[in-house]
Protein backbone atom coordinates (compact mmCIF):
# COMPACT_ATOMS: atom_id res chain seq x y z
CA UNK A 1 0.00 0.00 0.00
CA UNK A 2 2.49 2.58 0.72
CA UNK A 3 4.61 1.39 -2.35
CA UNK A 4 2.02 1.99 -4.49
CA UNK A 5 1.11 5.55 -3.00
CA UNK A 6 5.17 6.14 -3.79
CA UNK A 7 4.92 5.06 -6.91
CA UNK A 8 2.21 6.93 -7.54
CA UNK A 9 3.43 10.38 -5.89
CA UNK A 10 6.58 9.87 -7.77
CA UNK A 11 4.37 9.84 -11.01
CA UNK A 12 2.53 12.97 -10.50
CA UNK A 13 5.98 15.05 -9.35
CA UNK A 14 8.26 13.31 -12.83
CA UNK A 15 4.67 14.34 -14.95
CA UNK A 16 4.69 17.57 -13.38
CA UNK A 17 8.26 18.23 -14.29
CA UNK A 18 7.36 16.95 -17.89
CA UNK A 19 4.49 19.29 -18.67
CA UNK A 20 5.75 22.50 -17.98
CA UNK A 21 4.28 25.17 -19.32
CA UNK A 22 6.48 28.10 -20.98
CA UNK A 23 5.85 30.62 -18.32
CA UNK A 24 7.00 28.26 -15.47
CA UNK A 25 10.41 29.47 -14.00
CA UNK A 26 11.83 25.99 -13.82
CA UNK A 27 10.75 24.95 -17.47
CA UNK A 28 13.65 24.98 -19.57
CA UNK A 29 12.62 26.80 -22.80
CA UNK A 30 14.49 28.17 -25.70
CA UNK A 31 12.67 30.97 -27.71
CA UNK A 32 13.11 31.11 -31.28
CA UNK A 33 11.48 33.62 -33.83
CA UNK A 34 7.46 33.03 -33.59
CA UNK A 35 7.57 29.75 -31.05
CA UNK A 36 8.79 29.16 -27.95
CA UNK A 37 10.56 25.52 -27.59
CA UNK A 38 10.09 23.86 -24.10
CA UNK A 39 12.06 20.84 -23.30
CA UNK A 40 10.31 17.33 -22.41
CA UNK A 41 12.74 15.03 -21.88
CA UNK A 42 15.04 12.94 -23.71
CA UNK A 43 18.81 12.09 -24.37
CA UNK A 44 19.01 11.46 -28.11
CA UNK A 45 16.57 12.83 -29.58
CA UNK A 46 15.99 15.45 -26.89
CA UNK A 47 12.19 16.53 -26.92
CA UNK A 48 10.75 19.96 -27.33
CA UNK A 49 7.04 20.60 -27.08
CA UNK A 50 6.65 23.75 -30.05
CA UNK A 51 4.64 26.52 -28.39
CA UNK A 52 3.12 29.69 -31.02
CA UNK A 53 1.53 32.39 -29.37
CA UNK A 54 -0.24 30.45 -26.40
CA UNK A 55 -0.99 26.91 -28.55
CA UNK A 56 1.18 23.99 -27.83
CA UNK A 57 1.18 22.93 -31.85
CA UNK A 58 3.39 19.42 -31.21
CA UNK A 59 6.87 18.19 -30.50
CA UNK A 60 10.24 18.38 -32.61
CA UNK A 61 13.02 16.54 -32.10
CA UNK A 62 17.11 17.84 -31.61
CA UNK A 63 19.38 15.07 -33.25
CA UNK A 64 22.93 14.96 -32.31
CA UNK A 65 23.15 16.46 -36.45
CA UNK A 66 20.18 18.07 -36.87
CA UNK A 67 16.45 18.52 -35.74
CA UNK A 68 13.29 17.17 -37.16
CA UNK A 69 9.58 17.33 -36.46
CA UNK A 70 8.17 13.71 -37.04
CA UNK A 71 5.58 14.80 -39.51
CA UNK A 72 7.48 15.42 -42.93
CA UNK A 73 10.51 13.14 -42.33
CA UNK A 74 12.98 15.97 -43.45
CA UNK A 75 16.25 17.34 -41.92
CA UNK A 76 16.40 20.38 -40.37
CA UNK A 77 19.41 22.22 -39.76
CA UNK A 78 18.19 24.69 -37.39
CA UNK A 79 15.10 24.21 -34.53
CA UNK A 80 12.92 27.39 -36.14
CA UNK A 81 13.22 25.03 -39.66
CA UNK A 82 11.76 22.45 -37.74
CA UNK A 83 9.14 24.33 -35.99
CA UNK A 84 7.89 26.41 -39.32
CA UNK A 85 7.99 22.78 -41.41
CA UNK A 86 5.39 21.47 -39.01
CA UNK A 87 3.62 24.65 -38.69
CA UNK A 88 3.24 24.37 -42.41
CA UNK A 89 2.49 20.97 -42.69
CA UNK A 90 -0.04 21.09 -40.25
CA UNK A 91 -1.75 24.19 -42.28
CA UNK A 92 -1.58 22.17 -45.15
CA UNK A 93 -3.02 19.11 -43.29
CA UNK A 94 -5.83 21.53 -41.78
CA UNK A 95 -6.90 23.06 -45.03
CA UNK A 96 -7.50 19.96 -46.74
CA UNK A 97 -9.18 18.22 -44.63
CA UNK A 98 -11.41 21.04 -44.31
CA UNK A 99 -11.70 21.33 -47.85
CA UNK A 100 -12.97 17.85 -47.97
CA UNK A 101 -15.19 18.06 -45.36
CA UNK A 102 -18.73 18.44 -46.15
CA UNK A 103 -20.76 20.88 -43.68
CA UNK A 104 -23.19 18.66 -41.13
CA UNK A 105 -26.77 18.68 -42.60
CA UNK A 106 -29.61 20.72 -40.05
CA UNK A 107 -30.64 16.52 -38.83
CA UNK A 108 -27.03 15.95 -37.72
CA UNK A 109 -27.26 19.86 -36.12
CA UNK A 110 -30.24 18.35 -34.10
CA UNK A 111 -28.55 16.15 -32.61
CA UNK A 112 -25.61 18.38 -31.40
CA UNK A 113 -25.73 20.13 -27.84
CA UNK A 114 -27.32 23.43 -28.41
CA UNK A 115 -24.42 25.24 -26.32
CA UNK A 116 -21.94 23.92 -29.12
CA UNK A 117 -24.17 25.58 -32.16
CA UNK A 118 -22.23 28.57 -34.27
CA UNK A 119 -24.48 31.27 -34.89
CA UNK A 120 -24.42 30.27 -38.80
CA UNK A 121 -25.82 26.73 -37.55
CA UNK A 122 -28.41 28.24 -35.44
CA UNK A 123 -29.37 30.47 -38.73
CA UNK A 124 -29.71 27.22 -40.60
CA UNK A 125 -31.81 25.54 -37.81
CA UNK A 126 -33.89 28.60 -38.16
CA UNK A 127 -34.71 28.21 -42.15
CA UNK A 128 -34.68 24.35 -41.77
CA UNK A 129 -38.29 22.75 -42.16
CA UNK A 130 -37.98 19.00 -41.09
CA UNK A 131 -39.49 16.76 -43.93
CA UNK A 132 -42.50 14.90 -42.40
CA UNK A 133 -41.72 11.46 -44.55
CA UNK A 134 -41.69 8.62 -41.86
CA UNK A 135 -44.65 9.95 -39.58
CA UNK A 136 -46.74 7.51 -38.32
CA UNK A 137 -50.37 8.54 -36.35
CA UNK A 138 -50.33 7.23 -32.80
């Protein structure tokens, strides 16, 4: 029993040094033009989780040659390469798959929580006149 609460306290302090955020005073955090880096953990590769603005965006990793950010398999010579590649990538990745998205029709709105509704849904939901097809008379 008191092994296990150890084990456990141990766990929560080592995750609380892991996660960090870029404003704590014992993080250890590099800044680079547009992100701020903040280091996980990690020998070889050492981690960095890639802050912009107040968004964690993902992790990159520094090499012994060079840095990289798991998403486009390239080399990067410097961390702020690494950081914009997956910055771009994941623009790239967003816009397409909202391109290929197709907008939820009013029947799928009406099943959504009303709290989560945009004002252009609830506009929809306003206009929308449910087809009466599959009534039955009790």
């Amino acid at each position: 029993m008191i092994s296990t609460f150890l084990q456990q306290t141990e766990l929560e302090e080592s995750l609380e040094k892991i996660l960090l955020p870029p404003s704590d005073p014992n993080a250890e955090v590099q800044e680079i033009p547009g992100y701020k880096l903040v280091y996980v953990n990690g020998a070889c590769p050492r981690n960095y989780r890639v802050y912009k603005a107040h968004s964690m965006i993902r992790v990159i990793f520094q090499h012994i040659t060079h840095w990289s950010n798991g998403v486009d398999f390239l080399r990067y010579a410097e961390p702020v390469d690494a950081a914009v590649g997956l910055d771009e990538f994941l623009k790239v990745a967003r816009v397409s798959t909202t391109a290929s998205e197709q907008p939820p029709t009013e029947e799928e709105l009406l099943d959504k929580e009303f709290d989560s509704l945009t004002n252009d849904e609830w506009e929809r939901l306003k206009r929308y006149v449910p087809q009466a097809k599959h009534l039955v008379a009790a």
